[in-house]
PDB file of N, CA and C in Angstrom:
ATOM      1  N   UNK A   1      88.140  52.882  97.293  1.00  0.00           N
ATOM      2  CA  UNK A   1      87.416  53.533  98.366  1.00  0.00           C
ATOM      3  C   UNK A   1      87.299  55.031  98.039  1.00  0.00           C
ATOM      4  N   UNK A   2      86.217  55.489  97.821  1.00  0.00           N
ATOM      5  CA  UNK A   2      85.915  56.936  97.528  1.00  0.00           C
ATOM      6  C   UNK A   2      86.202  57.884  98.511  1.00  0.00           C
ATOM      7  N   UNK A   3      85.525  57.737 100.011  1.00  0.00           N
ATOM      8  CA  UNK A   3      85.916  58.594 101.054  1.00  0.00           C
ATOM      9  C   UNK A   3      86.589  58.110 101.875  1.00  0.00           C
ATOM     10  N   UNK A   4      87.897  59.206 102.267  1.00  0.00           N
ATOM     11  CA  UNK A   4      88.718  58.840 102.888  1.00  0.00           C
ATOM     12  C   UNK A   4      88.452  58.855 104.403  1.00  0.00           C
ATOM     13  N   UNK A   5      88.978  57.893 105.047  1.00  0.00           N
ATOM     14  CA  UNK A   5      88.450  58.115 106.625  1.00  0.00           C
ATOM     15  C   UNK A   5      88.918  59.292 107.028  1.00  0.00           C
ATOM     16  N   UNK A   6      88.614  60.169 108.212  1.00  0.00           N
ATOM     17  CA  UNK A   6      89.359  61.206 108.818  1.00  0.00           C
ATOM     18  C   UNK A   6      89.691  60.975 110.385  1.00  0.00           C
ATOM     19  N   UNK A   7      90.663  60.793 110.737  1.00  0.00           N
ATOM     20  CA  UNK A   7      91.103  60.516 111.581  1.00  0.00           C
ATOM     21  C   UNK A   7      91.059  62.063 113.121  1.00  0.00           C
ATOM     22  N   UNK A   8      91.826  62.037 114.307  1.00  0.00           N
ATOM     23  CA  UNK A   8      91.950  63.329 115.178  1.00  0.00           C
ATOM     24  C   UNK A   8      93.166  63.413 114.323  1.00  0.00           C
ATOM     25  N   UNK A   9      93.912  62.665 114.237  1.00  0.00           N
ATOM     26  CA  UNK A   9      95.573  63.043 114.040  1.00  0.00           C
ATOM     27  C   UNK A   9      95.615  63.867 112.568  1.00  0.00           C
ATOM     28  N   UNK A  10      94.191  63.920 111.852  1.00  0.00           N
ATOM     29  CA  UNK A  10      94.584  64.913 110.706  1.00  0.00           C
ATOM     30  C   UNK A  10      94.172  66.653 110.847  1.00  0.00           C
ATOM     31  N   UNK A  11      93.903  66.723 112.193  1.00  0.00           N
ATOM     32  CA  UNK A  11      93.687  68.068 112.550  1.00  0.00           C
ATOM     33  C   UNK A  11      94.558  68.251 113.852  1.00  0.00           C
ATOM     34  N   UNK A  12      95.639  69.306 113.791  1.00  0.00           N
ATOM     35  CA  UNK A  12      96.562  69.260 114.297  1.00  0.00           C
ATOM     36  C   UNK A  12      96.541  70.868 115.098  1.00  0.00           C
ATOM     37  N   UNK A  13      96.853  71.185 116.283  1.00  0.00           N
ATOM     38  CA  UNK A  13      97.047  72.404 116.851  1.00  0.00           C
ATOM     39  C   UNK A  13      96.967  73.421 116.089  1.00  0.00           C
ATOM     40  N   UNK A  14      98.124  73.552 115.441  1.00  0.00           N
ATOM     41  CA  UNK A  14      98.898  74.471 114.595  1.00  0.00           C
ATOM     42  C   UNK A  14      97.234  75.513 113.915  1.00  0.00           C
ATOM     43  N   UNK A  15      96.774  74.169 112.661  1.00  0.00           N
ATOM     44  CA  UNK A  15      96.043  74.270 112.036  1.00  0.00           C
ATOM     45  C   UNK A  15      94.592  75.207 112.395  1.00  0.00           C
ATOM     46  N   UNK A  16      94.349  74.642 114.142  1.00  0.00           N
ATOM     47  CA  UNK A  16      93.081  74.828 114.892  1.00  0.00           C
ATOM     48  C   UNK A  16      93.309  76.895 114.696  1.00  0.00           C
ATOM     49  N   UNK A  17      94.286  77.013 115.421  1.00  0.00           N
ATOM     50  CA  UNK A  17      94.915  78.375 115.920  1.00  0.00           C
ATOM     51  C   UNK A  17      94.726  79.265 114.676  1.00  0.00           C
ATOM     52  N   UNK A  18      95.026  78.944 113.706  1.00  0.00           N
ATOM     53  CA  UNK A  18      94.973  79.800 112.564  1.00  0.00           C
ATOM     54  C   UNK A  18      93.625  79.823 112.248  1.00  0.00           C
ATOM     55  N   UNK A  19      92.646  78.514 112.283  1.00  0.00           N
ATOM     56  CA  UNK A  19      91.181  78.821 111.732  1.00  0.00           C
ATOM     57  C   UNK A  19      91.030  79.855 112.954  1.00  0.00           C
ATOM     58  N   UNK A  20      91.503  79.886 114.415  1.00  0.00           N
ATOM     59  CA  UNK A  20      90.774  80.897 114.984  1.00  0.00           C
ATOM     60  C   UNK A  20      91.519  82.130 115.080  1.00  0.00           C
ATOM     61  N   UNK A  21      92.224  81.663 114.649  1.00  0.00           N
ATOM     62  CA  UNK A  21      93.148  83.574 114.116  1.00  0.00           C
ATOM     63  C   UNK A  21      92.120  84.595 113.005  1.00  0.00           C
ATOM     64  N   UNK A  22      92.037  83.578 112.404  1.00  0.00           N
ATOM     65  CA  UNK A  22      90.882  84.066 111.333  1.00  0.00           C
ATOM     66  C   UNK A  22      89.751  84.275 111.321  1.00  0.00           C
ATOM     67  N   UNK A  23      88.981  83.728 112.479  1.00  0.00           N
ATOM     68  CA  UNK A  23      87.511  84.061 113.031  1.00  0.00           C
ATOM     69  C   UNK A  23      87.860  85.296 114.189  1.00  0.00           C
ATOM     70  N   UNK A  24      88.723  85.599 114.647  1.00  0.00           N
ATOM     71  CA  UNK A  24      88.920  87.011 115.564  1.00  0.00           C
ATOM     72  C   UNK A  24      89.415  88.046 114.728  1.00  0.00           C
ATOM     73  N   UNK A  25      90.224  88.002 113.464  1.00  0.00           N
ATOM     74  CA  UNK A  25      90.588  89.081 112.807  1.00  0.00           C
ATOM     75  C   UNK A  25      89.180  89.270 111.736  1.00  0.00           C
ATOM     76  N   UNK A  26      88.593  88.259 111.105  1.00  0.00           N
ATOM     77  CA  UNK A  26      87.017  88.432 110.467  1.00  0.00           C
ATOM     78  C   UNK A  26      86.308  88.931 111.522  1.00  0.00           C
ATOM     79  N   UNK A  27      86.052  88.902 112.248  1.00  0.00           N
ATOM     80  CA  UNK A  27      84.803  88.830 113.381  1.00  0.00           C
ATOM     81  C   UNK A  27      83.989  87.704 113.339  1.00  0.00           C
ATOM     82  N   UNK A  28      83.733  87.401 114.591  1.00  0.00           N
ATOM     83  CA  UNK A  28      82.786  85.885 114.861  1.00  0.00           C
ATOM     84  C   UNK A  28      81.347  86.195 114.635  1.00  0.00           C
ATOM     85  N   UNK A  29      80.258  85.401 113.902  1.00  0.00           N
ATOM     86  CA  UNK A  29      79.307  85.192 114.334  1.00  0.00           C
ATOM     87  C   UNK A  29      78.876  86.304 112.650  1.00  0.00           C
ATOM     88  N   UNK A  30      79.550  86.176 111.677  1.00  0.00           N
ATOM     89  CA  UNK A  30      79.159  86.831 110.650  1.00  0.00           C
ATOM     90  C   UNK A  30      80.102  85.771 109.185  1.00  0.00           C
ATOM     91  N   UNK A  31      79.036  85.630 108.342  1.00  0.00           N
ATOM     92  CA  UNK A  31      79.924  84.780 107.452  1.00  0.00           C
ATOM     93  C   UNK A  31      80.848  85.649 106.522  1.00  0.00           C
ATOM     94  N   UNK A  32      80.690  87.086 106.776  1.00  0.00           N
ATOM     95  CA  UNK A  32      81.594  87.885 105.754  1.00  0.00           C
ATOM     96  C   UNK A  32      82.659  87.858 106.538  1.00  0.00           C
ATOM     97  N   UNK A  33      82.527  88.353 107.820  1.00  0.00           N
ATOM     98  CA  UNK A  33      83.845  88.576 108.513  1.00  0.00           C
ATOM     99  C   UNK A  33      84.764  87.083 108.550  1.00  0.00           C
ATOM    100  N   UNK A  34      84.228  86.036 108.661  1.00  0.00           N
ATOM    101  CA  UNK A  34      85.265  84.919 107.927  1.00  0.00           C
ATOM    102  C   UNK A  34      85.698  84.817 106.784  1.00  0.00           C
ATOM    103  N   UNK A  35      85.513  85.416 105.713  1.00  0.00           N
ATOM    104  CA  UNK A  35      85.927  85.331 104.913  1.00  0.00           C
ATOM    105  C   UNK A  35      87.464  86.553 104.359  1.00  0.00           C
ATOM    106  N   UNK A  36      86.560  87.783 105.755  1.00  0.00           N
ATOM    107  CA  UNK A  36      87.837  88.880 105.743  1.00  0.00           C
ATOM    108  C   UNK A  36      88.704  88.178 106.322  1.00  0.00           C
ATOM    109  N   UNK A  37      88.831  87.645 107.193  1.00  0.00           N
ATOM    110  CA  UNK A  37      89.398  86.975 108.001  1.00  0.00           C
ATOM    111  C   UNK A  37      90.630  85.962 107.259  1.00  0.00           C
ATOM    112  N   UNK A  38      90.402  85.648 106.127  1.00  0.00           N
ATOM    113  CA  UNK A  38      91.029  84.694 105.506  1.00  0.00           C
ATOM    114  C   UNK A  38      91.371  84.874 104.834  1.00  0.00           C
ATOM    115  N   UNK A  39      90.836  86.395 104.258  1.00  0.00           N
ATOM    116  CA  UNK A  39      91.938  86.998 103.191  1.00  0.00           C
ATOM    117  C   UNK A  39      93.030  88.208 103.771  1.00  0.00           C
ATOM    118  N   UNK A  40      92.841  88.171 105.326  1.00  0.00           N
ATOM    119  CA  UNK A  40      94.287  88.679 105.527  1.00  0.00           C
ATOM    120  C   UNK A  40      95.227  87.890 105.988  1.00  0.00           C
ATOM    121  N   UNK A  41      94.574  86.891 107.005  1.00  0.00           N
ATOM    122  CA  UNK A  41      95.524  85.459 106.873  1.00  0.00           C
ATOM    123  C   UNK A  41      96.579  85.112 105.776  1.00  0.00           C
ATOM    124  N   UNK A  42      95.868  84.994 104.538  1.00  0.00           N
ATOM    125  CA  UNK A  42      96.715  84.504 103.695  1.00  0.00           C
ATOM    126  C   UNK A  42      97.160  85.865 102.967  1.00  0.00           C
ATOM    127  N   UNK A  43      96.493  86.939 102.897  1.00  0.00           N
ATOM    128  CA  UNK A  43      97.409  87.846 102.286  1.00  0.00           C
ATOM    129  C   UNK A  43      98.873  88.403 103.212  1.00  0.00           C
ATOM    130  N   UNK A  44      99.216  88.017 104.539  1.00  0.00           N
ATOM    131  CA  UNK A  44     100.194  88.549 105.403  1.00  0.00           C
ATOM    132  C   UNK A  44     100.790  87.439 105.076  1.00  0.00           C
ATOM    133  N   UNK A  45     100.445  85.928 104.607  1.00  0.00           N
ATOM    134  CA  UNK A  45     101.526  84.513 104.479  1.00  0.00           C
ATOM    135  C   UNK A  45     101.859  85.182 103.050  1.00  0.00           C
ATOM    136  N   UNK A  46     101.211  85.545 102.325  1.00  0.00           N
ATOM    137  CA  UNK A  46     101.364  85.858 100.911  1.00  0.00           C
ATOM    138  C   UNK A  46     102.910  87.098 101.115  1.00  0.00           C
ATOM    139  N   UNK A  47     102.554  88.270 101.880  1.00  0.00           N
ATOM    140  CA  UNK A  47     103.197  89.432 101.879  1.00  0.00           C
ATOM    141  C   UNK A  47     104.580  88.659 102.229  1.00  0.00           C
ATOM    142  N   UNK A  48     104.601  87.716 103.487  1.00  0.00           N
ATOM    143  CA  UNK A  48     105.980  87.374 103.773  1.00  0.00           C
ATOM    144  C   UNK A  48     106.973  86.437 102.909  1.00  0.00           C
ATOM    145  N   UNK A  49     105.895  85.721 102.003  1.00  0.00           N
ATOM    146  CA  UNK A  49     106.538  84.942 101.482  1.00  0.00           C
ATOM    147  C   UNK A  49     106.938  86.015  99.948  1.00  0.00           C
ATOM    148  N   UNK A  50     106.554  86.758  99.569  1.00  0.00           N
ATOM    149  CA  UNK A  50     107.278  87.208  98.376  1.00  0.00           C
ATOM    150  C   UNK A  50     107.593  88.620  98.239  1.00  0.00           C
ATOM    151  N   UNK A  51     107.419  89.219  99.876  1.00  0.00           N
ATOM    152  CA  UNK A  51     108.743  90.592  99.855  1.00  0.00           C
ATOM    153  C   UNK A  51     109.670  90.214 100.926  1.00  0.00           C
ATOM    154  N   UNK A  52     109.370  89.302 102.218  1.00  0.00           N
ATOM    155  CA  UNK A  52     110.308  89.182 103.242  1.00  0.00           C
ATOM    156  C   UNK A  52     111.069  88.280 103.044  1.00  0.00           C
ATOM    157  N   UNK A  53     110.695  87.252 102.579  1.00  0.00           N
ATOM    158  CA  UNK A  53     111.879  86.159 102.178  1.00  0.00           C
ATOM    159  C   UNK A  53     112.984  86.684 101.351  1.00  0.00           C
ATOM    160  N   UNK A  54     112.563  87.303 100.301  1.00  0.00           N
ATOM    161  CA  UNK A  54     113.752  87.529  99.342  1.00  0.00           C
ATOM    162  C   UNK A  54     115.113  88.303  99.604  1.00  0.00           C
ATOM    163  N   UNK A  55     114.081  89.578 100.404  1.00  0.00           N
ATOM    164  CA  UNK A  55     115.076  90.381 101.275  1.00  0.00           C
ATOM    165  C   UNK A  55     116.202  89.309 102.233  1.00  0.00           C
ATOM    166  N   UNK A  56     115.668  88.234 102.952  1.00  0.00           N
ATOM    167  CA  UNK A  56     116.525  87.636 104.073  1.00  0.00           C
ATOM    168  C   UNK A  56     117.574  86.517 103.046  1.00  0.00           C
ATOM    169  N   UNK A  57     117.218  86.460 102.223  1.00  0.00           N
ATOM    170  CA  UNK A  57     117.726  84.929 101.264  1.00  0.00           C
ATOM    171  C   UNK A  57     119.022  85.437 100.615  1.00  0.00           C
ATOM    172  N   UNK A  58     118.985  86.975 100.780  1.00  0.00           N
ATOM    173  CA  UNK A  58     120.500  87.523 100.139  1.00  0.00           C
ATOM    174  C   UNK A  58     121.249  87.491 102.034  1.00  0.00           C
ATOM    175  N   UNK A  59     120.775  87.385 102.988  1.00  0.00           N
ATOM    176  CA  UNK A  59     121.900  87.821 103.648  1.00  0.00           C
ATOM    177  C   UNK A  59     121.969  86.002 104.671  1.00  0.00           C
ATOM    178  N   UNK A  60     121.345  85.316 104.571  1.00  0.00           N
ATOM    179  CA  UNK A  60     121.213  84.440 105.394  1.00  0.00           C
ATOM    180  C   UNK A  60     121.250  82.803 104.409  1.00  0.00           C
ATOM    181  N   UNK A  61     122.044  81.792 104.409  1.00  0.00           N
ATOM    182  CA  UNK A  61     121.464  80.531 103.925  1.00  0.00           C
ATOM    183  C   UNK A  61     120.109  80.296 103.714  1.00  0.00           C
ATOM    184  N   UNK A  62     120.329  79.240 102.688  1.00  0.00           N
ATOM    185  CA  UNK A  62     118.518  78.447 102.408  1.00  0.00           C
ATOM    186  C   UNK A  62     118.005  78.252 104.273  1.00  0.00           C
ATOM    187  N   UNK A  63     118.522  77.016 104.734  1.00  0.00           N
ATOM    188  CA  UNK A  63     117.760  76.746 105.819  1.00  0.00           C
ATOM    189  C   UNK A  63     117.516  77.506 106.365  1.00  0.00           C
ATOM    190  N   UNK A  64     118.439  78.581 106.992  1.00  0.00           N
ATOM    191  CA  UNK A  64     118.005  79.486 107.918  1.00  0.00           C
ATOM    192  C   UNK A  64     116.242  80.453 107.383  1.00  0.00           C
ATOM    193  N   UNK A  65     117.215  80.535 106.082  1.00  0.00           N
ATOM    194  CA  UNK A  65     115.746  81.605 104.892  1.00  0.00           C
ATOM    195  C   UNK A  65     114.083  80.583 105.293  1.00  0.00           C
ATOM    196  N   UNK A  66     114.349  79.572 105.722  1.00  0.00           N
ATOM    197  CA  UNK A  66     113.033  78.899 106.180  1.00  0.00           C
ATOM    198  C   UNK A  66     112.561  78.777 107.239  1.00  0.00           C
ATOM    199  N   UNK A  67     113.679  78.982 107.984  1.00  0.00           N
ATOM    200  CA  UNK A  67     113.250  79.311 109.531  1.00  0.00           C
ATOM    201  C   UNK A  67     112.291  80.821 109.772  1.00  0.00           C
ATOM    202  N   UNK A  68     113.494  81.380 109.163  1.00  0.00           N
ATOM    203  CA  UNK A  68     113.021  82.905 109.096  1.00  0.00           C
ATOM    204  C   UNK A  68     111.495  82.781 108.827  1.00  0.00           C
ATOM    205  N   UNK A  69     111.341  82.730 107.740  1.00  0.00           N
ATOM    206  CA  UNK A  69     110.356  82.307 107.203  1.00  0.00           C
ATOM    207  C   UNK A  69     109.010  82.127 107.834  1.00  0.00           C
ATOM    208  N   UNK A  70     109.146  80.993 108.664  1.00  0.00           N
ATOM    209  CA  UNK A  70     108.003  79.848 109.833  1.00  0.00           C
ATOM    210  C   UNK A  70     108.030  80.616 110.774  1.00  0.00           C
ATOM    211  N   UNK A  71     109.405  81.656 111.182  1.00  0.00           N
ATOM    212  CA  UNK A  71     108.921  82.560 112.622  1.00  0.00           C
ATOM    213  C   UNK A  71     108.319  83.923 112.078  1.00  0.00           C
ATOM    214  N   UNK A  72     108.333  84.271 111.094  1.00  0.00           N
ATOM    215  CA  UNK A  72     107.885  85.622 110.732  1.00  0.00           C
ATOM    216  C   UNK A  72     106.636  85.253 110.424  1.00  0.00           C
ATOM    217  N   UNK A  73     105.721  84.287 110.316  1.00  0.00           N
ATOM    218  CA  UNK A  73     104.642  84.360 109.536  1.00  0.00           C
ATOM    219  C   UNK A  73     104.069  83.654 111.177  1.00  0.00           C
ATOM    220  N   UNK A  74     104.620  82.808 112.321  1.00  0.00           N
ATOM    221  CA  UNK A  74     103.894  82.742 113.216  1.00  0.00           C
ATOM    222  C   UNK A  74     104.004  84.144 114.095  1.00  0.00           C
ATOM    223  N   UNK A  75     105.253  84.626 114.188  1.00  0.00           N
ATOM    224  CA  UNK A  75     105.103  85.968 115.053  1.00  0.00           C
ATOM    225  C   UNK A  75     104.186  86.836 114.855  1.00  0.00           C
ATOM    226  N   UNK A  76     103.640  86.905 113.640  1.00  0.00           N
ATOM    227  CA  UNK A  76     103.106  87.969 112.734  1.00  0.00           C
ATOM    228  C   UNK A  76     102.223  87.838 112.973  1.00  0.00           C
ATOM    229  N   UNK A  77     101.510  86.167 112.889  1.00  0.00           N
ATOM    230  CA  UNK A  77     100.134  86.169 112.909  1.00  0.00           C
ATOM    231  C   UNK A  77      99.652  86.811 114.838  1.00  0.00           C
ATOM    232  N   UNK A  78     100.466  86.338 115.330  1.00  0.00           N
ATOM    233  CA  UNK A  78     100.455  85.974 116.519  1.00  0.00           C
ATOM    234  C   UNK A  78      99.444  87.803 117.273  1.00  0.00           C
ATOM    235  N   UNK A  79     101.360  88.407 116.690  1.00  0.00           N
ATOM    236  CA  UNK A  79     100.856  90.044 116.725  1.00  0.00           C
ATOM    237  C   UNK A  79      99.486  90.486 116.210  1.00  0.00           C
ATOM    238  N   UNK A  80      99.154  89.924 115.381  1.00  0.00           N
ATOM    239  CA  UNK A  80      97.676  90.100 114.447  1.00  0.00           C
ATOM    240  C   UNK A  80      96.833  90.374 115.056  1.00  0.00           C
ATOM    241  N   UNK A  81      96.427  89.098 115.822  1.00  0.00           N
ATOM    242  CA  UNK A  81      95.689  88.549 116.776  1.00  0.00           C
ATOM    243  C   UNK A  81      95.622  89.149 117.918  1.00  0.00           C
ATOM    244  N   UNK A  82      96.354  90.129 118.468  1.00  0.00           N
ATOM    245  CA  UNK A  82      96.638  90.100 119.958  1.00  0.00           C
ATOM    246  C   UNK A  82      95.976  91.715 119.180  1.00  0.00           C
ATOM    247  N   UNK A  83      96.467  92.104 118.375  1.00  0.00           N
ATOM    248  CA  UNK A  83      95.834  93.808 118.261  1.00  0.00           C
ATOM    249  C   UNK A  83      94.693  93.986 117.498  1.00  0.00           C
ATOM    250  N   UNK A  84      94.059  92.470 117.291  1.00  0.00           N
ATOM    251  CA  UNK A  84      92.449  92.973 117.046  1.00  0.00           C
ATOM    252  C   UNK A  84      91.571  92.399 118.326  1.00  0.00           C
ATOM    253  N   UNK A  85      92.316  92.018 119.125  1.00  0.00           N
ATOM    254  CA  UNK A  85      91.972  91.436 119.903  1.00  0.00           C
ATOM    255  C   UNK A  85      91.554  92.310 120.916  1.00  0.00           C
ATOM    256  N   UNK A  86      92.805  93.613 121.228  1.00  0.00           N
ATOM    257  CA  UNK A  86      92.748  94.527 122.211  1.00  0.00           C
ATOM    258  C   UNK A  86      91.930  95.768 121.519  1.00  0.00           C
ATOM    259  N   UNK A  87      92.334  96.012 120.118  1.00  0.00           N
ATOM    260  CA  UNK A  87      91.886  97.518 119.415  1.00  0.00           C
ATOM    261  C   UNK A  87      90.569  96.963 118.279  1.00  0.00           C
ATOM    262  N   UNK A  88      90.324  95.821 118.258  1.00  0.00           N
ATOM    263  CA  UNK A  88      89.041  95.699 117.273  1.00  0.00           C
ATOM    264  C   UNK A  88      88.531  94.457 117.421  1.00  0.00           C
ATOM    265  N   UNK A  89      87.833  94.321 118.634  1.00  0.00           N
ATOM    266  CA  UNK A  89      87.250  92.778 119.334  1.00  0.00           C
ATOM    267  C   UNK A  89      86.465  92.051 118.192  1.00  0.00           C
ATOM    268  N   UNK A  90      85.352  92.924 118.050  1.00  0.00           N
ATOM    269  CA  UNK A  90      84.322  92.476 117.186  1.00  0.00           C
ATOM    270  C   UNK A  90      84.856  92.492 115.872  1.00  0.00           C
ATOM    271  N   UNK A  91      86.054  92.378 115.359  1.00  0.00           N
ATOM    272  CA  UNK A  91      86.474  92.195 114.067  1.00  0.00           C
ATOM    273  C   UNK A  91      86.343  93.277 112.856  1.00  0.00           C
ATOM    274  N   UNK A  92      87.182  92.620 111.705  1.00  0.00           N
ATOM    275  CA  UNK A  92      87.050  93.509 110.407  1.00  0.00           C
ATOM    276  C   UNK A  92      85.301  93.541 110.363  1.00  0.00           C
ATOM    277  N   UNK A  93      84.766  92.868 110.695  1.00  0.00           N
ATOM    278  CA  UNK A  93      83.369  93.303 110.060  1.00  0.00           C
ATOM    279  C   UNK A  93      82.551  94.388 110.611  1.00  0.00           C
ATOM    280  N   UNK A  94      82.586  94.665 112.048  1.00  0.00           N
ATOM    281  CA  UNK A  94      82.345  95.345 112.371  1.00  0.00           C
ATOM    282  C   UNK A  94      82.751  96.759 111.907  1.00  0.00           C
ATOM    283  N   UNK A  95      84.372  96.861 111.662  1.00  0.00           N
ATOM    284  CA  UNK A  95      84.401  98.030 110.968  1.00  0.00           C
ATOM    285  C   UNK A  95      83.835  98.565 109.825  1.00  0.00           C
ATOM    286  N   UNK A  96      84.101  97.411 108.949  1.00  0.00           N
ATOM    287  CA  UNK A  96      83.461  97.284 107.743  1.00  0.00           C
ATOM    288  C   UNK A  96      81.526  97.929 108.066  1.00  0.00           C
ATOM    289  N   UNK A  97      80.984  97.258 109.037  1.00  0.00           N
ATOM    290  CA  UNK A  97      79.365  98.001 109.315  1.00  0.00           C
ATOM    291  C   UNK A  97      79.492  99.231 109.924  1.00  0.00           C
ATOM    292  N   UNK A  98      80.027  99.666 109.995  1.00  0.00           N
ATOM    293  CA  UNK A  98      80.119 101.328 110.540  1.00  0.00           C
ATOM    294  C   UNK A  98      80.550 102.092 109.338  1.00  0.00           C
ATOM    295  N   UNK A  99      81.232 101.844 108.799  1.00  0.00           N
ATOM    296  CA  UNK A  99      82.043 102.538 107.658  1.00  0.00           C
ATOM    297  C   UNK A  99      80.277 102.236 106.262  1.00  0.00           C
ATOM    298  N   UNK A 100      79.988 101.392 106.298  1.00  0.00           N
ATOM    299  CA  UNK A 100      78.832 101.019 105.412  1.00  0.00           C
ATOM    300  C   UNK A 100      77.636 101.888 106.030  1.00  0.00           C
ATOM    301  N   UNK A 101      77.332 102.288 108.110  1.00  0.00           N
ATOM    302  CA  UNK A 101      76.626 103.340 108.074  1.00  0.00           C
ATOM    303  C   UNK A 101      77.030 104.708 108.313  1.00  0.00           C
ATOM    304  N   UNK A 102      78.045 104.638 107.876  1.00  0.00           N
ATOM    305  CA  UNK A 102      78.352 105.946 108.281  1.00  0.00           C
ATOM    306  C   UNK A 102      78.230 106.909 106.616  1.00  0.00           C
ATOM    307  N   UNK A 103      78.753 105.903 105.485  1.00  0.00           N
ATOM    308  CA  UNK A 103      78.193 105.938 104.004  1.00  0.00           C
ATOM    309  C   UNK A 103      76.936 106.678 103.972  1.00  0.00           C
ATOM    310  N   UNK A 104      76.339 105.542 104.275  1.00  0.00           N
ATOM    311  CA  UNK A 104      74.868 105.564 104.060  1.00  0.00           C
ATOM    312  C   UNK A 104      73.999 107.357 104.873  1.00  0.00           C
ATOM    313  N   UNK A 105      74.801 107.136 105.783  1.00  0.00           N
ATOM    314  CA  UNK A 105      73.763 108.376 106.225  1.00  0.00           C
ATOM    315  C   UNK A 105      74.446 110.090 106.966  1.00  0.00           C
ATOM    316  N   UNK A 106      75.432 109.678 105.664  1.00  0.00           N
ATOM    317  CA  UNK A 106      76.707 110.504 105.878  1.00  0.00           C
ATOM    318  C   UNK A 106      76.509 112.496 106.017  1.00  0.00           C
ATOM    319  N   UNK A 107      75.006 112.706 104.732  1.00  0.00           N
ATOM    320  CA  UNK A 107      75.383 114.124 104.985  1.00  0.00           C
ATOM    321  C   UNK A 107      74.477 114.635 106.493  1.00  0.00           C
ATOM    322  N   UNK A 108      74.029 113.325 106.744  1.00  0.00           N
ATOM    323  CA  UNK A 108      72.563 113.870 108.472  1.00  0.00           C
ATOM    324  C   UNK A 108      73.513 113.523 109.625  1.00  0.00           C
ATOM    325  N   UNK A 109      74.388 112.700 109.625  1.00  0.00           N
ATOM    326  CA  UNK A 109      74.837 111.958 110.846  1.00  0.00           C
ATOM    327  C   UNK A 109      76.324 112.104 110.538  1.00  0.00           C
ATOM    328  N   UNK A 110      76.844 112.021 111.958  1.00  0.00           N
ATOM    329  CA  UNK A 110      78.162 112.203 112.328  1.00  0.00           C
ATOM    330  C   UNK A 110      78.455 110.546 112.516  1.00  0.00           C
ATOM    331  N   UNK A 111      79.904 109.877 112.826  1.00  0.00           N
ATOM    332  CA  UNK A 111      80.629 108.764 113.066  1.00  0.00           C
ATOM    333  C   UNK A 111      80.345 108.545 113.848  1.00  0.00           C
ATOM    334  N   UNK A 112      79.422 107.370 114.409  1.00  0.00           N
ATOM    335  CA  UNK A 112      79.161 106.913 115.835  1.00  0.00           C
ATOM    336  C   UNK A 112      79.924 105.703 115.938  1.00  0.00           C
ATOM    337  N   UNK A 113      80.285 105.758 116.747  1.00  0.00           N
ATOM    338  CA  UNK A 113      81.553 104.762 117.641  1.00  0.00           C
ATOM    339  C   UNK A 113      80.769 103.286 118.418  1.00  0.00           C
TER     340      UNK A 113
END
């Protein structure tokens, strides 16, 4: 059998939350800002997993070092979310288009907000 069936039970909460962690830190309704979106996602799983773990793995057991682990990377995201949420609605992309006109028409025009 070539294609596998897909069932509800292979898309799980957890999973949902993070694709939309990543469409509010990208910005919605732009295909770049999903893609920013997903490279800070995984660059903050990236950051925790190979400067924060190591630090905790000298003072704490394996298991615990995995707990740690699963709460620092959901707390984190969590925080993420909640302060682009309040300080940058419309997402990285939006900044990203201001900063691209503010470039562009930098020695006539001042930073418009």
């Amino acid at each position: 059998d070539v294609y596998k069936r897909q069932t509800m039970l292979n898309f799980n909460l957890g999973d949902s939350l993070w694709w939309l962690g990543m469409l509010i830190i990208g910005g919605m309704g732009t295909t770049t800002g999903v893609f920013l979106g997903v490279g800070v996602i995984k660059g903050l799983q990236m950051a925790i997993s190979n400067y924060v773990n190591p630090l905790v793995a000298g003072w704490l057991p394996p298991t615990a070092t995995q707990q740690v682990h699963v709460a620092l990377s959901l707390v984190g995201l969590g925080m993420l979310i909640l302060a682009f949420m309040i300080l940058e609605p419309r997402g990285l992309y939006a900044r990203w288009d201001k900063l691209k006109t503010y470039v562009r028409l930098y020695p006539y025009a001042g930073y418009y907000e």
